[in-house]
C-alpha atoms as a PDB file:
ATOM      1  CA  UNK A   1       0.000   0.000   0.000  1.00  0.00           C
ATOM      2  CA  UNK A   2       1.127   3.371  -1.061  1.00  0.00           C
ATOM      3  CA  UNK A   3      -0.438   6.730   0.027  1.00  0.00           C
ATOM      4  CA  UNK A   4       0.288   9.950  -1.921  1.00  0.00           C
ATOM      5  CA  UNK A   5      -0.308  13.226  -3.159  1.00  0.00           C
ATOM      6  CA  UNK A   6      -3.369  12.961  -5.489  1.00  0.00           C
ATOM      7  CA  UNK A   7      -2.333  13.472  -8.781  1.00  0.00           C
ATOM      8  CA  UNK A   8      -3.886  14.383 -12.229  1.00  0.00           C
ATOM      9  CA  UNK A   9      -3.288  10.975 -13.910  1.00  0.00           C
ATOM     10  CA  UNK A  10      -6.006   9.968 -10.558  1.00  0.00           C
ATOM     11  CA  UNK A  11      -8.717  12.012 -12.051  1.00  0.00           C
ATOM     12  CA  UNK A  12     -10.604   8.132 -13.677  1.00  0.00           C
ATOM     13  CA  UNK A  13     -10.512   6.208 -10.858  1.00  0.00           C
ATOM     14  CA  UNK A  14     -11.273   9.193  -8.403  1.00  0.00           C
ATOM     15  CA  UNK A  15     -14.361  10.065  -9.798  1.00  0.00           C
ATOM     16  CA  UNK A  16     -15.372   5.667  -9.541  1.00  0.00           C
ATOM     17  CA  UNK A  17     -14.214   6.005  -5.836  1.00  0.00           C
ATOM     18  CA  UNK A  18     -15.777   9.386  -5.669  1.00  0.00           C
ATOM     19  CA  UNK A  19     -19.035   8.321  -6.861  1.00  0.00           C
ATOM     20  CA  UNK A  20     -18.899   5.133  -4.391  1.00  0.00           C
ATOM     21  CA  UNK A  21     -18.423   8.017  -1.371  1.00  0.00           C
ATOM     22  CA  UNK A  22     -21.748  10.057  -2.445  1.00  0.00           C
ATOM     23  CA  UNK A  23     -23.539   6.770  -2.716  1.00  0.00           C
ATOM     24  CA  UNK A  24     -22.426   5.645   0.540  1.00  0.00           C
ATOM     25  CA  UNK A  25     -23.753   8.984   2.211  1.00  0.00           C
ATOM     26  CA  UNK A  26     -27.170   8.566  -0.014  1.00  0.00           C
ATOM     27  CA  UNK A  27     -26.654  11.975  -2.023  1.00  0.00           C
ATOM     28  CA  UNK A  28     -26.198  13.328  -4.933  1.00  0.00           C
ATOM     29  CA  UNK A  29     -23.850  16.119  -6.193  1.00  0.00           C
ATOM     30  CA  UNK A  30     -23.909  17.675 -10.066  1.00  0.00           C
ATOM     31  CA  UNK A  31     -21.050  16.462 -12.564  1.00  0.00           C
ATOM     32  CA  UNK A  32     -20.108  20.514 -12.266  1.00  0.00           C
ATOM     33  CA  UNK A  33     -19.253  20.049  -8.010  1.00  0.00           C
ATOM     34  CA  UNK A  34     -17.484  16.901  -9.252  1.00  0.00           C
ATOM     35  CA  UNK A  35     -15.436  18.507 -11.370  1.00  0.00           C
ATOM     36  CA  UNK A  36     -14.780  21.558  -9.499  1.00  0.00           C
ATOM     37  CA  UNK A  37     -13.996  19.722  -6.296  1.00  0.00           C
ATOM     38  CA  UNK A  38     -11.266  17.436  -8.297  1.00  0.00           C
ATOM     39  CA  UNK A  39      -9.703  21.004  -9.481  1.00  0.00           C
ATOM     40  CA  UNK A  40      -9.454  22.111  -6.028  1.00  0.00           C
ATOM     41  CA  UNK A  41      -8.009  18.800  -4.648  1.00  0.00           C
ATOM     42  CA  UNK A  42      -5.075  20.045  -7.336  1.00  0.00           C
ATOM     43  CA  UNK A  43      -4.393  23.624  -7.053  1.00  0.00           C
ATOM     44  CA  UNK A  44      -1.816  24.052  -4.929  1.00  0.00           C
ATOM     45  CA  UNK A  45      -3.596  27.558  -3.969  1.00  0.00           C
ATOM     46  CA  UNK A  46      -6.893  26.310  -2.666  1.00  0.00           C
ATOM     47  CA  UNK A  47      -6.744  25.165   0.833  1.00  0.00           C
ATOM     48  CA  UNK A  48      -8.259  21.498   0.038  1.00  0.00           C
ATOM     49  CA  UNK A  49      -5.524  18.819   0.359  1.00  0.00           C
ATOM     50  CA  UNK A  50      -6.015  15.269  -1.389  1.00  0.00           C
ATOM     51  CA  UNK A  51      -4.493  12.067  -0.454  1.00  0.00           C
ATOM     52  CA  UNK A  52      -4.503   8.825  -2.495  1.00  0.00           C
ATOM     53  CA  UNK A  53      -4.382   4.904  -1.625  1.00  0.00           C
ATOM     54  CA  UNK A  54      -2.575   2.687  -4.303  1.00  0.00           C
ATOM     55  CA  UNK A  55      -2.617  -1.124  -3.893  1.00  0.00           C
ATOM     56  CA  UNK A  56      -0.861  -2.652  -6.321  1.00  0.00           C
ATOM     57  CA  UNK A  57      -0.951   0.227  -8.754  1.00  0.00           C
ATOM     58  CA  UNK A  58      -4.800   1.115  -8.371  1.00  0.00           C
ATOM     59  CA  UNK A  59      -6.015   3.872  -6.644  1.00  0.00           C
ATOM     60  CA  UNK A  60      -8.341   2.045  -3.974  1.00  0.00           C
ATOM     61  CA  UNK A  61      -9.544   5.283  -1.522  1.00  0.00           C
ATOM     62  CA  UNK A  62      -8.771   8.900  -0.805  1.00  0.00           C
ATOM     63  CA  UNK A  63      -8.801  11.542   1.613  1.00  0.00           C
ATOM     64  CA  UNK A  64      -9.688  15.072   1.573  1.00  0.00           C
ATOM     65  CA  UNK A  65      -8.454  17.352   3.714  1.00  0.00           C
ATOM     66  CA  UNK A  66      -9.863  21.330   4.543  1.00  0.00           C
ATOM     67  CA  UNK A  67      -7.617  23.540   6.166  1.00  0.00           C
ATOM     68  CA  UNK A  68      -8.967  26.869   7.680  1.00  0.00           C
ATOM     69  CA  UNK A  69      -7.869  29.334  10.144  1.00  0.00           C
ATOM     70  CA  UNK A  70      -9.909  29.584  13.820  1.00  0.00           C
ATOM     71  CA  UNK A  71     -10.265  32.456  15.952  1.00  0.00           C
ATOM     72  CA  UNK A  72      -9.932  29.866  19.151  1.00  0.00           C
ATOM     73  CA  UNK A  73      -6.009  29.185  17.968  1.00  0.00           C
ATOM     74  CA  UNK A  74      -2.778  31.141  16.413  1.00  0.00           C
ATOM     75  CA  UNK A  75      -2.505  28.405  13.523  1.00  0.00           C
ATOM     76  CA  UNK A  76      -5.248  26.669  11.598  1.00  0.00           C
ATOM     77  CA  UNK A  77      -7.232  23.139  11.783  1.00  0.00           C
ATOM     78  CA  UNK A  78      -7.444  20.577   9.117  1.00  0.00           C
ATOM     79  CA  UNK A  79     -10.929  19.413   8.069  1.00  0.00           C
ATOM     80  CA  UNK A  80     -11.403  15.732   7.158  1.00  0.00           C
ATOM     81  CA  UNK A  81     -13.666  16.320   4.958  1.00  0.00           C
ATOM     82  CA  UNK A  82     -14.110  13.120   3.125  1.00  0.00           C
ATOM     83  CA  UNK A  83     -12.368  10.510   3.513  1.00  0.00           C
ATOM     84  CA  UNK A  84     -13.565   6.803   1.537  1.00  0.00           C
ATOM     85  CA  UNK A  85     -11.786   3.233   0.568  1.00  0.00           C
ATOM     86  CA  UNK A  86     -12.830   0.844  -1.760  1.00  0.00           C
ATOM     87  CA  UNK A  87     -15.620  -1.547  -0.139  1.00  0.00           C
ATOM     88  CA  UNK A  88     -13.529  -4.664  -1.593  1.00  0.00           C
ATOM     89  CA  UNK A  89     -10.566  -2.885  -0.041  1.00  0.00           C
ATOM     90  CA  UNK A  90     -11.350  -2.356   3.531  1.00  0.00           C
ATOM     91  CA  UNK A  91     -10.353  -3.726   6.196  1.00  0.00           C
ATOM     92  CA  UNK A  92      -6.586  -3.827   5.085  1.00  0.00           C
ATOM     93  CA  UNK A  93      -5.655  -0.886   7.253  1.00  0.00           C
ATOM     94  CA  UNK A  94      -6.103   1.790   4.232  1.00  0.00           C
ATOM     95  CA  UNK A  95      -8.258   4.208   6.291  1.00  0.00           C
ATOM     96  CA  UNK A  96      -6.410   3.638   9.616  1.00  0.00           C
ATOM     97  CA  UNK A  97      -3.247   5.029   7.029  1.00  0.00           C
ATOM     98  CA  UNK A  98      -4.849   7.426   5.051  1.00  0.00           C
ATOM     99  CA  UNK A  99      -5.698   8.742   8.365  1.00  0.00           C
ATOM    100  CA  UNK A 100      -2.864   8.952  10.024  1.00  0.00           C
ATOM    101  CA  UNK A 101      -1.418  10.244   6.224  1.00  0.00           C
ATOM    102  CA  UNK A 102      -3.803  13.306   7.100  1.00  0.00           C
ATOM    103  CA  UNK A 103      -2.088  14.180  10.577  1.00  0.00           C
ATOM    104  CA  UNK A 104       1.351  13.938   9.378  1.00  0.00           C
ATOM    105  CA  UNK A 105       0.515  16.478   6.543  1.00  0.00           C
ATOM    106  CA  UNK A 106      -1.449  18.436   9.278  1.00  0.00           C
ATOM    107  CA  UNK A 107       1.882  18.298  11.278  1.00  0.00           C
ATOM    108  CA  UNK A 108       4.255  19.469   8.542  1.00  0.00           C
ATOM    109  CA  UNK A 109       1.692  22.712   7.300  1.00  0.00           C
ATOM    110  CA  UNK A 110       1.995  23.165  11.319  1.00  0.00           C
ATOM    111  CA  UNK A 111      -2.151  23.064  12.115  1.00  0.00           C
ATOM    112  CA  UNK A 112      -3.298  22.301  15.630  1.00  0.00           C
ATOM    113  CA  UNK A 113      -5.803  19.696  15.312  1.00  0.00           C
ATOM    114  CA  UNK A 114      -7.348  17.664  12.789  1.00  0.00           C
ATOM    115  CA  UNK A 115     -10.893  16.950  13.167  1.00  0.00           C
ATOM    116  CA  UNK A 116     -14.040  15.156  11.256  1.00  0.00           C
ATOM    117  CA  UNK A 117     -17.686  15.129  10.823  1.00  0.00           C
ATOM    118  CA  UNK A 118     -19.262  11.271  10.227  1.00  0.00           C
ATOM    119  CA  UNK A 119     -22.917   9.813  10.600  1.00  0.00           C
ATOM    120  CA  UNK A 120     -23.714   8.538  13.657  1.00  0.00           C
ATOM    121  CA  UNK A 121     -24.034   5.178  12.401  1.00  0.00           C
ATOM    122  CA  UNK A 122     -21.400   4.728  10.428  1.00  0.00           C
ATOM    123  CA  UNK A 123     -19.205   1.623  11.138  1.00  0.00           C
ATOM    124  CA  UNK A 124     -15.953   3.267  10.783  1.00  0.00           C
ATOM    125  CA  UNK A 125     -16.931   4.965  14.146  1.00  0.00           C
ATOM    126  CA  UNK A 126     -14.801   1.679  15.567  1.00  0.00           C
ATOM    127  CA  UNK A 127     -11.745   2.793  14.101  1.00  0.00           C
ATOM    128  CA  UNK A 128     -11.875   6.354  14.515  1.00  0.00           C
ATOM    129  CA  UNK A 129     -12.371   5.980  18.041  1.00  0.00           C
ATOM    130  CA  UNK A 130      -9.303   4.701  18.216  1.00  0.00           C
ATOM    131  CA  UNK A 131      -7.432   7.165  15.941  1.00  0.00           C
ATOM    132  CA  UNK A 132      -9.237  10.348  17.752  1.00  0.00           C
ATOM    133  CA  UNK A 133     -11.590  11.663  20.426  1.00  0.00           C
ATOM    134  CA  UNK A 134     -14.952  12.388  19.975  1.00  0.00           C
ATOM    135  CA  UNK A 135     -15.430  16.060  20.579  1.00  0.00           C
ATOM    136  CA  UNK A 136     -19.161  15.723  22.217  1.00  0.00           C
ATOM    137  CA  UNK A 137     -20.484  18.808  19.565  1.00  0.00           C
ATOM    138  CA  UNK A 138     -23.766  18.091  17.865  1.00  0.00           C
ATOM    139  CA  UNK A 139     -23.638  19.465  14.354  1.00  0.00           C
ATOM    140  CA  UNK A 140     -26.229  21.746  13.042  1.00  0.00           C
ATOM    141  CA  UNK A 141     -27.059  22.939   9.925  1.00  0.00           C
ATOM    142  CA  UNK A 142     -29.295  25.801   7.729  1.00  0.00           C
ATOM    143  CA  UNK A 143     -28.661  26.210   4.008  1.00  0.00           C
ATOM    144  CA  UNK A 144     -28.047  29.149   2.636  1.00  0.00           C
ATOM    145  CA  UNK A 145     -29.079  29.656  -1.075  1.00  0.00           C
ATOM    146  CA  UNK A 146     -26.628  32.330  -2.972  1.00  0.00           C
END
């Protein structure tokens, strides 16, 4: 197992594992959000960081990582926004090390904390409560139409 930098040669078999993610989570988003979250995931100026799994040469999951200032510390937190591995892939340690990928990149851009958002019955809960600390917070949320 390799984990990486997403890179534009990924863009195929992103948008498979991508697809599997939204699925997973029971929504939908247009082919335009696809495409303008892969461009994010590589411009080096947006503040959306990509990782890649590679088993044996195919990319098998991903991680996507936010990074934002707060007004509670001097440096900024990393958002784990998305993070998703194959379903014939799991179980193999991917997520435990695309994970742990995520807080060594946190480390090296110097962020505090690295935190995530996941359904409440989702069962990767097992592992993450061994790879962090749930916080307690309830989320809410209100859209807000443009």
């Amino acid at each position: 197992m390799m984990i990486r930098d997403l890179c534009p040669l990924d863009e195929d078999a992103w948008k498979v594992l991508w697809e599997g993610y939204l699925a997973f989570y029971q929504t939908e988003l247009s082919e335009e959000q696809t495409e303008l979250t892969w461009a994010r995931l590589l411009d080096p100026l947006e503040p959306v960081r990509g990782l890649a799994a590679e088993v044996d040469g195919q990319l098998c999951g991903f991680s996507h990582m936010l990074v934002h200032r707060s007004t509670w510390a001097k440096v900024g937190y990393g958002y784990l926004e998305d993070l998703f591995v194959h379903p014939d892939d799991r179980g193999q340690g991917i997520a435990r090390a695309l994970i742990e990928a995520v807080y060594h990149q946190a480390e090296a851009e110097g962020l505090s904390r690295v935190y995530w958002v996941t359904a409440a019955d989702n069962p990767a809960r097992k592992l993450y409560d061994r790879l962090g600390k749930e916080s307690g917070f309830v989320q809410y949320r209100h859209p807000v139409e443009p």
